[in-house]
PDB file of N, CA and C in Angstrom:
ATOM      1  N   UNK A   1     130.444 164.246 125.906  1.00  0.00           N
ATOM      2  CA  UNK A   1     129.153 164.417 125.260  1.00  0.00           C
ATOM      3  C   UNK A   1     128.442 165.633 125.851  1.00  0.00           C
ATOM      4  N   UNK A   2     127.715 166.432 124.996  1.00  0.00           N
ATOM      5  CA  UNK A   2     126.865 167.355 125.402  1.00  0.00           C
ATOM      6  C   UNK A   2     125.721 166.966 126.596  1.00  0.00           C
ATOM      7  N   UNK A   3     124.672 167.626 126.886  1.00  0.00           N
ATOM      8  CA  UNK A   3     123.500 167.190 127.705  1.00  0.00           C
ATOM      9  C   UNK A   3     122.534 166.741 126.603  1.00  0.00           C
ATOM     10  N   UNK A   4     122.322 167.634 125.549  1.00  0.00           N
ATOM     11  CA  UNK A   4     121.916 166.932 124.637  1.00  0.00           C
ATOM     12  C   UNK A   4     121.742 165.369 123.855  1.00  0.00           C
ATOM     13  N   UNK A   5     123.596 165.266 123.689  1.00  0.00           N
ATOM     14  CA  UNK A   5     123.829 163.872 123.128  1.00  0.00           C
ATOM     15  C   UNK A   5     123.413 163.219 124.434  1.00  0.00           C
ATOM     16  N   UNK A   6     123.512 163.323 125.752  1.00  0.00           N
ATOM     17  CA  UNK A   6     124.027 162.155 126.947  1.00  0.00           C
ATOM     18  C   UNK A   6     122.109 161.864 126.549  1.00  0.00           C
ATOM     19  N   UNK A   7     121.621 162.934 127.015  1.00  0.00           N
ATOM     20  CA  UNK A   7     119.800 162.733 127.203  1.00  0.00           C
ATOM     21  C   UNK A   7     119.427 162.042 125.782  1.00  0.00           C
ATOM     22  N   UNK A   8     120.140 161.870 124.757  1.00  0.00           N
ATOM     23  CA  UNK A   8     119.370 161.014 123.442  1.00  0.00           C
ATOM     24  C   UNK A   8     120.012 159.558 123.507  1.00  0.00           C
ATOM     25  N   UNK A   9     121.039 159.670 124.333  1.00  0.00           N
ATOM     26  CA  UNK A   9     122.026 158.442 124.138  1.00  0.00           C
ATOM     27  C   UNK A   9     120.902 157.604 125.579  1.00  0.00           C
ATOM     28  N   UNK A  10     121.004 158.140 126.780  1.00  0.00           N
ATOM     29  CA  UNK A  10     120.722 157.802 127.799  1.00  0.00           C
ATOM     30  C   UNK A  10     118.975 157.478 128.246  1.00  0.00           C
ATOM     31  N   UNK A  11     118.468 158.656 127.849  1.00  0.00           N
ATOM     32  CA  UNK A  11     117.161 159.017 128.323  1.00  0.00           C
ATOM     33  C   UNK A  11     116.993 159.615 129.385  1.00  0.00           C
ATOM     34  N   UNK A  12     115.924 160.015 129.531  1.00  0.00           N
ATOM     35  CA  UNK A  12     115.827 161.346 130.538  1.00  0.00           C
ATOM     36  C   UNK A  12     114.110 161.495 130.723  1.00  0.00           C
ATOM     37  N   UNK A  13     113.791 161.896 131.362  1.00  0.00           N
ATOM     38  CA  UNK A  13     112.737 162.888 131.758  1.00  0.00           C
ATOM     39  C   UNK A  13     112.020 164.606 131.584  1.00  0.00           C
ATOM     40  N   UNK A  14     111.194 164.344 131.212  1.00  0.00           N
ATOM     41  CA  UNK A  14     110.932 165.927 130.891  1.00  0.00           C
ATOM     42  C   UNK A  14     109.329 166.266 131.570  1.00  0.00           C
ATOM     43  N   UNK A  15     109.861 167.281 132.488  1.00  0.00           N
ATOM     44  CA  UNK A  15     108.132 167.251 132.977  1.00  0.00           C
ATOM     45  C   UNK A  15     107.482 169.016 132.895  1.00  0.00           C
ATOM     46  N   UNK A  16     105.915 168.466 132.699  1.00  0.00           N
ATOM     47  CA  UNK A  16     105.284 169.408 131.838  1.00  0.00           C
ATOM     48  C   UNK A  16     104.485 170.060 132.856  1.00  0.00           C
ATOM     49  N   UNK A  17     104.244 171.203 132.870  1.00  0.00           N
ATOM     50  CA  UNK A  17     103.147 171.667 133.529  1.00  0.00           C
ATOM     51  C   UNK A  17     101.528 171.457 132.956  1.00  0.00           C
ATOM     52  N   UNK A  18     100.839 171.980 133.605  1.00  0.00           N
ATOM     53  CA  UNK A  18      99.259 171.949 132.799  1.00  0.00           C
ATOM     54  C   UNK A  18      98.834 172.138 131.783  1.00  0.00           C
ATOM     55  N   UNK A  19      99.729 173.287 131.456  1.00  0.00           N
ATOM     56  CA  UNK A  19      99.870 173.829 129.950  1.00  0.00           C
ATOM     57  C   UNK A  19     100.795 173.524 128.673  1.00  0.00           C
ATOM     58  N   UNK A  20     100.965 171.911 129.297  1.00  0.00           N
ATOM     59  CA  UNK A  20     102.338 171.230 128.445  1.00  0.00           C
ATOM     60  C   UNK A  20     103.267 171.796 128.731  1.00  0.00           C
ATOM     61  N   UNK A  21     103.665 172.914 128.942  1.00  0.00           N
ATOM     62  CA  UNK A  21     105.146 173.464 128.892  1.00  0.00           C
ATOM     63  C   UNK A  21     105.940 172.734 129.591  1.00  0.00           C
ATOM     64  N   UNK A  22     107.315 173.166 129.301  1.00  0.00           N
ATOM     65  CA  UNK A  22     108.050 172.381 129.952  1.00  0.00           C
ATOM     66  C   UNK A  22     109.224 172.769 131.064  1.00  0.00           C
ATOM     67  N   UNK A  23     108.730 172.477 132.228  1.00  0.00           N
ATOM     68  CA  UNK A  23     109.470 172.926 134.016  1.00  0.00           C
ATOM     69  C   UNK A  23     110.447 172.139 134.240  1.00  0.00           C
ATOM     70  N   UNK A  24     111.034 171.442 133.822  1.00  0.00           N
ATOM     71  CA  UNK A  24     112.447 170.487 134.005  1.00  0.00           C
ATOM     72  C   UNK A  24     112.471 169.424 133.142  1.00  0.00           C
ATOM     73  N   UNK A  25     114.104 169.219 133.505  1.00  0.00           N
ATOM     74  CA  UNK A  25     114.791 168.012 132.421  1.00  0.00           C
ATOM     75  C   UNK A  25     115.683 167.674 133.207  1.00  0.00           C
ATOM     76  N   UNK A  26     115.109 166.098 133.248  1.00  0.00           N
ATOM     77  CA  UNK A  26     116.622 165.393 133.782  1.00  0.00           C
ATOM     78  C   UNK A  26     117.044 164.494 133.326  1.00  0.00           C
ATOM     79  N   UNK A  27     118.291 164.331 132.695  1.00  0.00           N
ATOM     80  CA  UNK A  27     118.941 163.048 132.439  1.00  0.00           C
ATOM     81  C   UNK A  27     118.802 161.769 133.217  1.00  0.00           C
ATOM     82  N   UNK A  28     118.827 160.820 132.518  1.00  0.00           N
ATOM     83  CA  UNK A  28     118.839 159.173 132.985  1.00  0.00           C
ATOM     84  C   UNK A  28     120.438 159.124 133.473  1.00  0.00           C
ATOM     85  N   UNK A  29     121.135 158.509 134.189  1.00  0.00           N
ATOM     86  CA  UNK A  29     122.277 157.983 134.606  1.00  0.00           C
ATOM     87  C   UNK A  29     122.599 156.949 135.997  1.00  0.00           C
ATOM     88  N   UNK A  30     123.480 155.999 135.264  1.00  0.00           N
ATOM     89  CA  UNK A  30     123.107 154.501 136.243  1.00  0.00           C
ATOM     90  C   UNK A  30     124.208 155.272 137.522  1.00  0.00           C
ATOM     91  N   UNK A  31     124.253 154.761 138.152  1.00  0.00           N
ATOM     92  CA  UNK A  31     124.755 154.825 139.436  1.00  0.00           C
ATOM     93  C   UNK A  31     124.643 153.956 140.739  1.00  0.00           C
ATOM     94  N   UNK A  32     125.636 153.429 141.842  1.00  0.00           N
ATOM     95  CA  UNK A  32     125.617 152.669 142.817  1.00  0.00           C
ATOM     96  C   UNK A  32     125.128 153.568 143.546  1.00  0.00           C
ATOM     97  N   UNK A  33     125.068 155.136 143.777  1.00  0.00           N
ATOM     98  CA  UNK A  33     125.155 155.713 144.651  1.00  0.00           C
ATOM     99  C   UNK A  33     124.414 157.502 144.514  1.00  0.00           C
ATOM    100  N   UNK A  34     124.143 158.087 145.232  1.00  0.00           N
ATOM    101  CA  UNK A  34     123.543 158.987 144.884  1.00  0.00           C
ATOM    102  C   UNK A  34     124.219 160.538 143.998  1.00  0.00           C
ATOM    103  N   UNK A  35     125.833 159.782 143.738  1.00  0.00           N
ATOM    104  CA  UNK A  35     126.353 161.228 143.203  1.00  0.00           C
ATOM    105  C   UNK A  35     126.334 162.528 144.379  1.00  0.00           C
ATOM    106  N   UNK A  36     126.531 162.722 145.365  1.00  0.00           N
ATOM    107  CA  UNK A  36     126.475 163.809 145.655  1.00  0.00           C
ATOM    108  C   UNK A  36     125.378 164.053 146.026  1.00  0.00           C
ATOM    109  N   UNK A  37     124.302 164.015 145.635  1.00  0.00           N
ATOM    110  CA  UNK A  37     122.830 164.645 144.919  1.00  0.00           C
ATOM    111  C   UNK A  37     121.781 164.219 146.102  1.00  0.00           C
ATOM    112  N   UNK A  38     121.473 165.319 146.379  1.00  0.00           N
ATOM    113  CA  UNK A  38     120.313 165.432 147.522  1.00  0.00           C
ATOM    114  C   UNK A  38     119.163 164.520 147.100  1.00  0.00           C
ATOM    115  N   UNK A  39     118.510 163.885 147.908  1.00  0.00           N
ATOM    116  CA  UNK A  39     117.560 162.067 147.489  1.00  0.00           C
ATOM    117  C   UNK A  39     116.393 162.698 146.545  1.00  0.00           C
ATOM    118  N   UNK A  40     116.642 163.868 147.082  1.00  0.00           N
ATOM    119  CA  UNK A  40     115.061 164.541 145.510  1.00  0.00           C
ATOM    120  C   UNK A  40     115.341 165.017 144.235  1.00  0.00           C
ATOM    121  N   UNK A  41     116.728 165.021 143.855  1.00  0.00           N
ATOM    122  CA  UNK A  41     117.125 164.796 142.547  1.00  0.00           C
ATOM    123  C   UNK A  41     117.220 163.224 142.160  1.00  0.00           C
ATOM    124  N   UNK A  42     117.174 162.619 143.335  1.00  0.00           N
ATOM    125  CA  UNK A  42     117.242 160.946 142.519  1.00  0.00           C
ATOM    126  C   UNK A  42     116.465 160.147 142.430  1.00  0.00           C
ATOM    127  N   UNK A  43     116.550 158.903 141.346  1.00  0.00           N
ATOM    128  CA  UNK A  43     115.216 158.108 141.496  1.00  0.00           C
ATOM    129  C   UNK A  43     115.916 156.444 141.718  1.00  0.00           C
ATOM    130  N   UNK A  44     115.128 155.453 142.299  1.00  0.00           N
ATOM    131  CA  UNK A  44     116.316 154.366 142.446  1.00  0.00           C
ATOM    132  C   UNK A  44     114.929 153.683 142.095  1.00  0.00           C
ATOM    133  N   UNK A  45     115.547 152.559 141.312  1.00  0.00           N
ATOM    134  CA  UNK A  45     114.530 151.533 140.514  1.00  0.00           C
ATOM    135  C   UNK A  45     114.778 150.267 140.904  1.00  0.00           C
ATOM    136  N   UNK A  46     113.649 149.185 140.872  1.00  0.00           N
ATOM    137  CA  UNK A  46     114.043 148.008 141.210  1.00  0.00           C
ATOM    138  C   UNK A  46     114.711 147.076 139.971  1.00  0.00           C
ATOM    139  N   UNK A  47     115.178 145.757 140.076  1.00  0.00           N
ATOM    140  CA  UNK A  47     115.215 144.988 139.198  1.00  0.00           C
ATOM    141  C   UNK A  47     114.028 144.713 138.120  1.00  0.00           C
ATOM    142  N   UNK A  48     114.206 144.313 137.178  1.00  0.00           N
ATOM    143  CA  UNK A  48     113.028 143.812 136.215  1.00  0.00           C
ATOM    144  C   UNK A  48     112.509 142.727 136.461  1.00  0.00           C
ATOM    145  N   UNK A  49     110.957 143.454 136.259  1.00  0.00           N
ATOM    146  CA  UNK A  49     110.493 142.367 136.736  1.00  0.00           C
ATOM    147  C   UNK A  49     109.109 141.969 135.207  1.00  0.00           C
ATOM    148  N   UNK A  50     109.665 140.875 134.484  1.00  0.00           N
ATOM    149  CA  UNK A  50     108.723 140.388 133.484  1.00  0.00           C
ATOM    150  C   UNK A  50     106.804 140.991 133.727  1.00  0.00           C
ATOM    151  N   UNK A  51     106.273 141.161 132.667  1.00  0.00           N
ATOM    152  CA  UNK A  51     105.235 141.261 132.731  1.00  0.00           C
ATOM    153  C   UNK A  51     103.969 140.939 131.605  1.00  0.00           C
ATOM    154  N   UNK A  52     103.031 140.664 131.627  1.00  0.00           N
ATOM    155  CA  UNK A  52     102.280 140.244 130.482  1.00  0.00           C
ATOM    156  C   UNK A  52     102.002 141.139 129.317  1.00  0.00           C
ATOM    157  N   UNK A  53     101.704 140.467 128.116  1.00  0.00           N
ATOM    158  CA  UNK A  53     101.100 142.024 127.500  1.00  0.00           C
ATOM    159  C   UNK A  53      99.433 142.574 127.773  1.00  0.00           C
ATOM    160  N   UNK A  54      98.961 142.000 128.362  1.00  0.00           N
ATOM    161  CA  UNK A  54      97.875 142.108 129.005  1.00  0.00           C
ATOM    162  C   UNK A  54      98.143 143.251 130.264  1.00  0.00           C
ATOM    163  N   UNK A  55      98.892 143.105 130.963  1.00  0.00           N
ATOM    164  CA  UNK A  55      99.407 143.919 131.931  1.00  0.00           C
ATOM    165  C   UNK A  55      99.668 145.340 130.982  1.00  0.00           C
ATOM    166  N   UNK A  56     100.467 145.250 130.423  1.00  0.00           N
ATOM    167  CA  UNK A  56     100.980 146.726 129.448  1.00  0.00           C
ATOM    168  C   UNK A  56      99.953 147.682 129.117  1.00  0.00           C
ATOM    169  N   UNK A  57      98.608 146.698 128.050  1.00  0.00           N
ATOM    170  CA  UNK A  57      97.573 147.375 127.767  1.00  0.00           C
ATOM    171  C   UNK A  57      96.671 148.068 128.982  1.00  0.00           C
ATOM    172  N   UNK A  58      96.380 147.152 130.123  1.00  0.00           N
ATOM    173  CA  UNK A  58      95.498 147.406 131.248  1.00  0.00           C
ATOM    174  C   UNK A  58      96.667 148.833 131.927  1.00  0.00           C
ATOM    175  N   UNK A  59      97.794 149.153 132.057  1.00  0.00           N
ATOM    176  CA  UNK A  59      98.754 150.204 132.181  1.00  0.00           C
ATOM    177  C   UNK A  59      97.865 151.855 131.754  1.00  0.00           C
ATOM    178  N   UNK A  60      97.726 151.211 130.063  1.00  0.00           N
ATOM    179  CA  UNK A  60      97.726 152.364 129.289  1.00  0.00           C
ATOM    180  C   UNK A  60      99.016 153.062 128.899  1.00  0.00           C
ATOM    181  N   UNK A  61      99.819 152.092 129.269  1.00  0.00           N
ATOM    182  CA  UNK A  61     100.725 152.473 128.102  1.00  0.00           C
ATOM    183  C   UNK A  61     100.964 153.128 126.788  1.00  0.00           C
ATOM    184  N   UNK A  62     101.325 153.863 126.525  1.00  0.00           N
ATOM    185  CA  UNK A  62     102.242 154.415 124.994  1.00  0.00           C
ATOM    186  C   UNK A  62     102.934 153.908 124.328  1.00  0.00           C
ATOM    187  N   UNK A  63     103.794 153.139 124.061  1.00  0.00           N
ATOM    188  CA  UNK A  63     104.945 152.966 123.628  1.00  0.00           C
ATOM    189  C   UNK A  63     106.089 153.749 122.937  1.00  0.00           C
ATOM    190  N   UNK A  64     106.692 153.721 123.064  1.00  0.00           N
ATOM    191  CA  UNK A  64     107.679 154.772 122.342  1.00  0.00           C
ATOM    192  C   UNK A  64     108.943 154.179 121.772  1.00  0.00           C
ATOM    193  N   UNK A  65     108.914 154.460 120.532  1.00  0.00           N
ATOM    194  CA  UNK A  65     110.554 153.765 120.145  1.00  0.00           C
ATOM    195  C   UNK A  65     111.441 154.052 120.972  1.00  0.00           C
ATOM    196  N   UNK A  66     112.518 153.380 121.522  1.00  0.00           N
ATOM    197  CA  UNK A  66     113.808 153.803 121.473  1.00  0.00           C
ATOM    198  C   UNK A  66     114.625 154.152 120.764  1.00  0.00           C
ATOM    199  N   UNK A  67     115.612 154.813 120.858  1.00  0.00           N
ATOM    200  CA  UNK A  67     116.747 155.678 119.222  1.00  0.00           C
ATOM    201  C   UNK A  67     117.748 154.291 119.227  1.00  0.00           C
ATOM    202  N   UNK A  68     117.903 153.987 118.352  1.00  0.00           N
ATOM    203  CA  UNK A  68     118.670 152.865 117.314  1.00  0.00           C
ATOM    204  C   UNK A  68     119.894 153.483 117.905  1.00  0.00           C
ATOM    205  N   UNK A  69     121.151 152.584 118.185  1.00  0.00           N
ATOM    206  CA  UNK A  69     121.997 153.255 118.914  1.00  0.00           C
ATOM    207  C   UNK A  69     122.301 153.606 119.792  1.00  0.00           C
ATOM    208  N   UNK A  70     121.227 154.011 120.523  1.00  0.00           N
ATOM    209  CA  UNK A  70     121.666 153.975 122.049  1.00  0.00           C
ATOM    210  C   UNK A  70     121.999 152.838 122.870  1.00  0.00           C
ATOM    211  N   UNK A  71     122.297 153.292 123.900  1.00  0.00           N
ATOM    212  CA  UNK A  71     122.793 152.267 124.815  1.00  0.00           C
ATOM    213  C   UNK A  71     121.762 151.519 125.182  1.00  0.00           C
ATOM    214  N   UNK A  72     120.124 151.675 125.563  1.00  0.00           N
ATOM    215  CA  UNK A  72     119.344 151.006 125.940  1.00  0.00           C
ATOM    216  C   UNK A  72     119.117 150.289 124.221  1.00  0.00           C
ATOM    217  N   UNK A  73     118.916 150.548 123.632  1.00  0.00           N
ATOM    218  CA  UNK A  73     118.940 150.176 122.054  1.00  0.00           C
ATOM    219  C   UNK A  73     120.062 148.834 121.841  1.00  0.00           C
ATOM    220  N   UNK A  74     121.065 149.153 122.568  1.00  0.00           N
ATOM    221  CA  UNK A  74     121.851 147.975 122.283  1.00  0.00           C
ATOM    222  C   UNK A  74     122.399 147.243 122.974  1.00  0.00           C
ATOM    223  N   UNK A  75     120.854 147.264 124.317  1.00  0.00           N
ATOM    224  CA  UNK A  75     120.835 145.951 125.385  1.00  0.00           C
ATOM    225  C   UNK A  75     119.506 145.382 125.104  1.00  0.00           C
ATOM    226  N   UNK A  76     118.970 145.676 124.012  1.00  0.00           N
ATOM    227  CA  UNK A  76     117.923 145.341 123.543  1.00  0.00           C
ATOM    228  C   UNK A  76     116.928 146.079 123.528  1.00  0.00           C
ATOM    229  N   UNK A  77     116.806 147.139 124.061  1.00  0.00           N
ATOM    230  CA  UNK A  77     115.438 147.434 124.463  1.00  0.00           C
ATOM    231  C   UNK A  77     114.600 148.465 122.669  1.00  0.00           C
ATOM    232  N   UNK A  78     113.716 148.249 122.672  1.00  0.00           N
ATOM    233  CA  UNK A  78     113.102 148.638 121.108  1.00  0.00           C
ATOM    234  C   UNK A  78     112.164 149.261 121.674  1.00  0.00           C
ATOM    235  N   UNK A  79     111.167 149.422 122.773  1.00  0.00           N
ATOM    236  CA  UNK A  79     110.205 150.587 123.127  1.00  0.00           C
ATOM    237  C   UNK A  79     110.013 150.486 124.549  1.00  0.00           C
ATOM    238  N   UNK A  80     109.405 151.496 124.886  1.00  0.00           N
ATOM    239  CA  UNK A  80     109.530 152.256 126.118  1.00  0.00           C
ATOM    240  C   UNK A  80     108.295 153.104 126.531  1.00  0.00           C
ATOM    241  N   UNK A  81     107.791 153.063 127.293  1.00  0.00           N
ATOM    242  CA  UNK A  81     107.343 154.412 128.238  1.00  0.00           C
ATOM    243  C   UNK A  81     106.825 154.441 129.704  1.00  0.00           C
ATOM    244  N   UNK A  82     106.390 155.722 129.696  1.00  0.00           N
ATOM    245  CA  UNK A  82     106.505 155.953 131.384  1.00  0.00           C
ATOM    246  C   UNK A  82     105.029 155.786 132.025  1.00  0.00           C
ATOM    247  N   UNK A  83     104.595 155.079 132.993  1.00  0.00           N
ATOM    248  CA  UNK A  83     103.789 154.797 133.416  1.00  0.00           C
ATOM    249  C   UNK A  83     103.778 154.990 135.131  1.00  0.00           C
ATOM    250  N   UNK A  84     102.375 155.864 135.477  1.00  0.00           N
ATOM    251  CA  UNK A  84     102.194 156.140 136.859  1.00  0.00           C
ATOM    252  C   UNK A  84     100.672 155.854 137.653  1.00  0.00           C
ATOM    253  N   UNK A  85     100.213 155.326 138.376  1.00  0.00           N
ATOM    254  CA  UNK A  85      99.271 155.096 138.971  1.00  0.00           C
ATOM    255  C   UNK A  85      97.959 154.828 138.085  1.00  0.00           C
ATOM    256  N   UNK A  86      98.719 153.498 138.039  1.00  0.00           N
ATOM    257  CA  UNK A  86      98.069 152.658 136.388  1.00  0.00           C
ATOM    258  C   UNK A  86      97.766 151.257 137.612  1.00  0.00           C
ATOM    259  N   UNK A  87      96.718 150.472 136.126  1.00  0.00           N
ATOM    260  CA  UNK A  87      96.493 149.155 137.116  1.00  0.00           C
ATOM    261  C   UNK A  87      97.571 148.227 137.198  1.00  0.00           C
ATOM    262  N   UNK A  88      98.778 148.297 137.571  1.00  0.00           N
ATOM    263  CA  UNK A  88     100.117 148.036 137.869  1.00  0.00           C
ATOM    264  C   UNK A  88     100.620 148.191 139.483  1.00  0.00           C
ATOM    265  N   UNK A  89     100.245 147.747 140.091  1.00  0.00           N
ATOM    266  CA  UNK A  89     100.676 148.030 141.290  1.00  0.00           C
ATOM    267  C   UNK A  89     101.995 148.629 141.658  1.00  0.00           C
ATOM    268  N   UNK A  90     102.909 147.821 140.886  1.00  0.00           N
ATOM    269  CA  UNK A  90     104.585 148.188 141.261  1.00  0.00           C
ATOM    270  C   UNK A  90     104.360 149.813 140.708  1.00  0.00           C
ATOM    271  N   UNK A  91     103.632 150.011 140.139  1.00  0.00           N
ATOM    272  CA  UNK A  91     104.002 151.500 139.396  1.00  0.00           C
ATOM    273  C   UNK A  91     103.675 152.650 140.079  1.00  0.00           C
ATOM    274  N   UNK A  92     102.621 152.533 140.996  1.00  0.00           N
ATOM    275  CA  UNK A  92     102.452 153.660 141.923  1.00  0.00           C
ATOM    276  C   UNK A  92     102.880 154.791 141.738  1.00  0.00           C
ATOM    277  N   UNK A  93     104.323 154.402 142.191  1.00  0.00           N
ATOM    278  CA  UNK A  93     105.288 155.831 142.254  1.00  0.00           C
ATOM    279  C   UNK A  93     105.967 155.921 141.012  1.00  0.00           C
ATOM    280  N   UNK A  94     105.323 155.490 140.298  1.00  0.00           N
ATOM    281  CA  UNK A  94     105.805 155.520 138.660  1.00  0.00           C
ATOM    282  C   UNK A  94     106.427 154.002 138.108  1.00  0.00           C
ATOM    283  N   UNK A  95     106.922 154.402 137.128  1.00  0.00           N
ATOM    284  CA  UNK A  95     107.845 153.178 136.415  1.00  0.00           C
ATOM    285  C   UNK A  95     107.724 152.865 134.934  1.00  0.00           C
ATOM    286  N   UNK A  96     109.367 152.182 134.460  1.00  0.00           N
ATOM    287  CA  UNK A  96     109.746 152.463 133.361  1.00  0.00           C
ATOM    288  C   UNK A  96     109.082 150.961 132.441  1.00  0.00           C
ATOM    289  N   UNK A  97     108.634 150.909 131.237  1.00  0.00           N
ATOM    290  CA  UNK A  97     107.726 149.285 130.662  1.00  0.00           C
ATOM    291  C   UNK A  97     108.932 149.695 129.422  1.00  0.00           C
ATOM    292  N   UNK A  98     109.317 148.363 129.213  1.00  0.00           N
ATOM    293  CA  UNK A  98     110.152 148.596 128.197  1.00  0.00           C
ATOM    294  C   UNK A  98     110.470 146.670 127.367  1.00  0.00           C
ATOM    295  N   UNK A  99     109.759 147.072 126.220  1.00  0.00           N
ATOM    296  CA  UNK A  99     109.987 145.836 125.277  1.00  0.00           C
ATOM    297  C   UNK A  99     111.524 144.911 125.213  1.00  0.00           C
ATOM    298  N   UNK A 100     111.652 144.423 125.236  1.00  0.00           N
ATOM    299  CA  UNK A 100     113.202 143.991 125.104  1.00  0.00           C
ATOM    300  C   UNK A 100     113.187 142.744 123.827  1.00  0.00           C
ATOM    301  N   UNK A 101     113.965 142.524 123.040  1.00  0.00           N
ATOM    302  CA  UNK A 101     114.209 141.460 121.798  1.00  0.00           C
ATOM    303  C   UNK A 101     115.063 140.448 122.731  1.00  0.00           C
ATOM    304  N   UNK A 102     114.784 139.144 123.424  1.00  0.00           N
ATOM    305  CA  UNK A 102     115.342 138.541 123.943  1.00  0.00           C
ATOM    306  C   UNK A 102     115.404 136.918 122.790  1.00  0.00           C
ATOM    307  N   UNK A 103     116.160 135.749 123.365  1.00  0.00           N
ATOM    308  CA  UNK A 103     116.341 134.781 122.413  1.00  0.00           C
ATOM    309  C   UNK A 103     114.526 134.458 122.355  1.00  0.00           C
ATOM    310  N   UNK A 104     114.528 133.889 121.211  1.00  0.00           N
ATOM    311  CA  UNK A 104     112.796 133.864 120.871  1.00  0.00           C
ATOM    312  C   UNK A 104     111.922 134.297 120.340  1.00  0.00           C
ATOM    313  N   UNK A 105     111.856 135.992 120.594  1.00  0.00           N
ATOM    314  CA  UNK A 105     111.117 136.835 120.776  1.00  0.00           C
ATOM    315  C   UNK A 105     111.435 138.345 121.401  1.00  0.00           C
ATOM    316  N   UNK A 106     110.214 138.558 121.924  1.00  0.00           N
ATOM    317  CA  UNK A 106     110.196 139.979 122.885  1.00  0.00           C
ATOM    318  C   UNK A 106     109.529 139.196 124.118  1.00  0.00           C
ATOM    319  N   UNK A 107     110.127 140.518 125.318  1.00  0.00           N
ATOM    320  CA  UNK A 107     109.314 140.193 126.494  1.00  0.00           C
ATOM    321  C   UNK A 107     109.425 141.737 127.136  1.00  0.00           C
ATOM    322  N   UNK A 108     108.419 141.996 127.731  1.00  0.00           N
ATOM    323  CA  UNK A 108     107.542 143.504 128.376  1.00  0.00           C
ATOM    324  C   UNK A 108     108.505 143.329 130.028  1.00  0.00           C
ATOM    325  N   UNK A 109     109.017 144.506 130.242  1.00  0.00           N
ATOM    326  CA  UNK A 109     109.713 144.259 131.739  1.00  0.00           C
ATOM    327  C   UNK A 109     109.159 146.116 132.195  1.00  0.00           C
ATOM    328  N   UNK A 110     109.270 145.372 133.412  1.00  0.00           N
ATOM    329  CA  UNK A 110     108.939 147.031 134.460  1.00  0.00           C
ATOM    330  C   UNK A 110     109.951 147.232 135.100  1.00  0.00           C
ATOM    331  N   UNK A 111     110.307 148.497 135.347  1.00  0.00           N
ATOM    332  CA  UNK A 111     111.526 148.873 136.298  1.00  0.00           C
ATOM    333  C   UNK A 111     110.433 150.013 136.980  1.00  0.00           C
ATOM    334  N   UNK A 112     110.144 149.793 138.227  1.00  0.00           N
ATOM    335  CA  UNK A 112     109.576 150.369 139.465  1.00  0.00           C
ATOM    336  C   UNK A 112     110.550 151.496 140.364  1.00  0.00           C
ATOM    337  N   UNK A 113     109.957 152.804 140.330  1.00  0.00           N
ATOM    338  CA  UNK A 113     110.005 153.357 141.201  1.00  0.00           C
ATOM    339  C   UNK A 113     110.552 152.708 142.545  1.00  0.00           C
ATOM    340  N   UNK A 114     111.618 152.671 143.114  1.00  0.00           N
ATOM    341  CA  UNK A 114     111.702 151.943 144.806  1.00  0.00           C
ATOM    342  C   UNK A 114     111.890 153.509 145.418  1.00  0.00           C
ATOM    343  N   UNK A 115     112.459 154.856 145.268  1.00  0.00           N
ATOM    344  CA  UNK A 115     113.136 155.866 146.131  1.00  0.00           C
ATOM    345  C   UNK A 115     113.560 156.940 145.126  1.00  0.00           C
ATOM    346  N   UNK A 116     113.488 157.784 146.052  1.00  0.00           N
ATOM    347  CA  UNK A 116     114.193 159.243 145.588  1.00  0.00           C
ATOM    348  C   UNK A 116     112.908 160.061 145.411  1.00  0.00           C
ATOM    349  N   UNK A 117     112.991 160.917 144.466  1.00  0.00           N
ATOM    350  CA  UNK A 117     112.174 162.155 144.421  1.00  0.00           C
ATOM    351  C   UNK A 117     110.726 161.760 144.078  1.00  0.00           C
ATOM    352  N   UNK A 118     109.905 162.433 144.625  1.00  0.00           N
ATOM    353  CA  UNK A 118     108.684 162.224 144.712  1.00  0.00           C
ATOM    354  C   UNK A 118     107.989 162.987 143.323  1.00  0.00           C
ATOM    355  N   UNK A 119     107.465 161.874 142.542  1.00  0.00           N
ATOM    356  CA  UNK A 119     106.517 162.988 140.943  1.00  0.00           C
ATOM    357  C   UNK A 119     104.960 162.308 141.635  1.00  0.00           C
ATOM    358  N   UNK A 120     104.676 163.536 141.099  1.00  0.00           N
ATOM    359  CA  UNK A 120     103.108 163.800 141.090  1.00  0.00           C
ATOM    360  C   UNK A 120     102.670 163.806 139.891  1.00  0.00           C
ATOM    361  N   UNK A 121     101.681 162.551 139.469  1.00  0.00           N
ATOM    362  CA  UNK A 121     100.970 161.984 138.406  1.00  0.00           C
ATOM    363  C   UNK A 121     100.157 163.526 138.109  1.00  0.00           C
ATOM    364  N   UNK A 122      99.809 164.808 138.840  1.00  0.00           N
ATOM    365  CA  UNK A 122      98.993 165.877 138.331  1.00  0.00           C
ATOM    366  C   UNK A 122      99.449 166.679 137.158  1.00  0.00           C
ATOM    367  N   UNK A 123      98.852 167.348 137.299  1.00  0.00           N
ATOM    368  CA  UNK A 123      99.015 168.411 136.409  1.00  0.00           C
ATOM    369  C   UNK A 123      99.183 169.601 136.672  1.00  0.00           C
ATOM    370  N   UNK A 124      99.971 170.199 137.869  1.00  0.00           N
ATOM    371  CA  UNK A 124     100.392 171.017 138.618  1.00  0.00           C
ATOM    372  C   UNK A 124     100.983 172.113 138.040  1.00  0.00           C
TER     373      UNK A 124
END
């Protein structure tokens, strides 16, 4: 797969300067281990951990579809976004809110920042 396909299949990151533009892109990819990759190219997340939808809104959350097809798409997950030094405690150092279609229903899960490269919520 291209970087293209992997980043639509996978997800990724894109971060903006002040002026929106855009200063890097990094692909999403699971891993036991750091690849090689010096700890400030990486980010290590905790387990999911359920959350209210009350929690989501108080976030300020976005939501964002996920692409039909992808791999997070077809472990369930239907929306997504990125949240940082929100009224979320685990999120501090960021973290991923992502809807999931489980038996029932839906349920809102966080994947937390635990390590690796340090983002700055600014506008730098």
């Amino acid at each position: 797969m291209s970087l293209g396909q992997r980043f639509a299949s996978r997800g990724g990151m894109v971060f903006l300067n002040s002026d929106s533009q855009v200063i890097d892109v990094r692909e999403l990819a699971s891993s036991s281990g750091t690849l090689g990759q010096p700890v400030a190219n990486t980010l290590s997340f905790s387990s999911a951990e359920v959350i209210t939808d009350e929690q989501v809104v108080s976030s300020g959350c976005n939501m964002h579809d996920v692409i039909e097809g992808s791999t997070h798409y077809q472990l369930g997950a239907r929306h997504y976004c990125w949240v940082m030094d929100s009224a979320l405690s685990q999120c501090t150092n960021g973290c991923f809110i992502y809807e999931l279609v489980v038996a029932g229903g839906t349920e809102k899960v966080v994947f937390p920042v635990i390590g690796g490269m340090v983002i700055s919520a600014q506008n730098d």
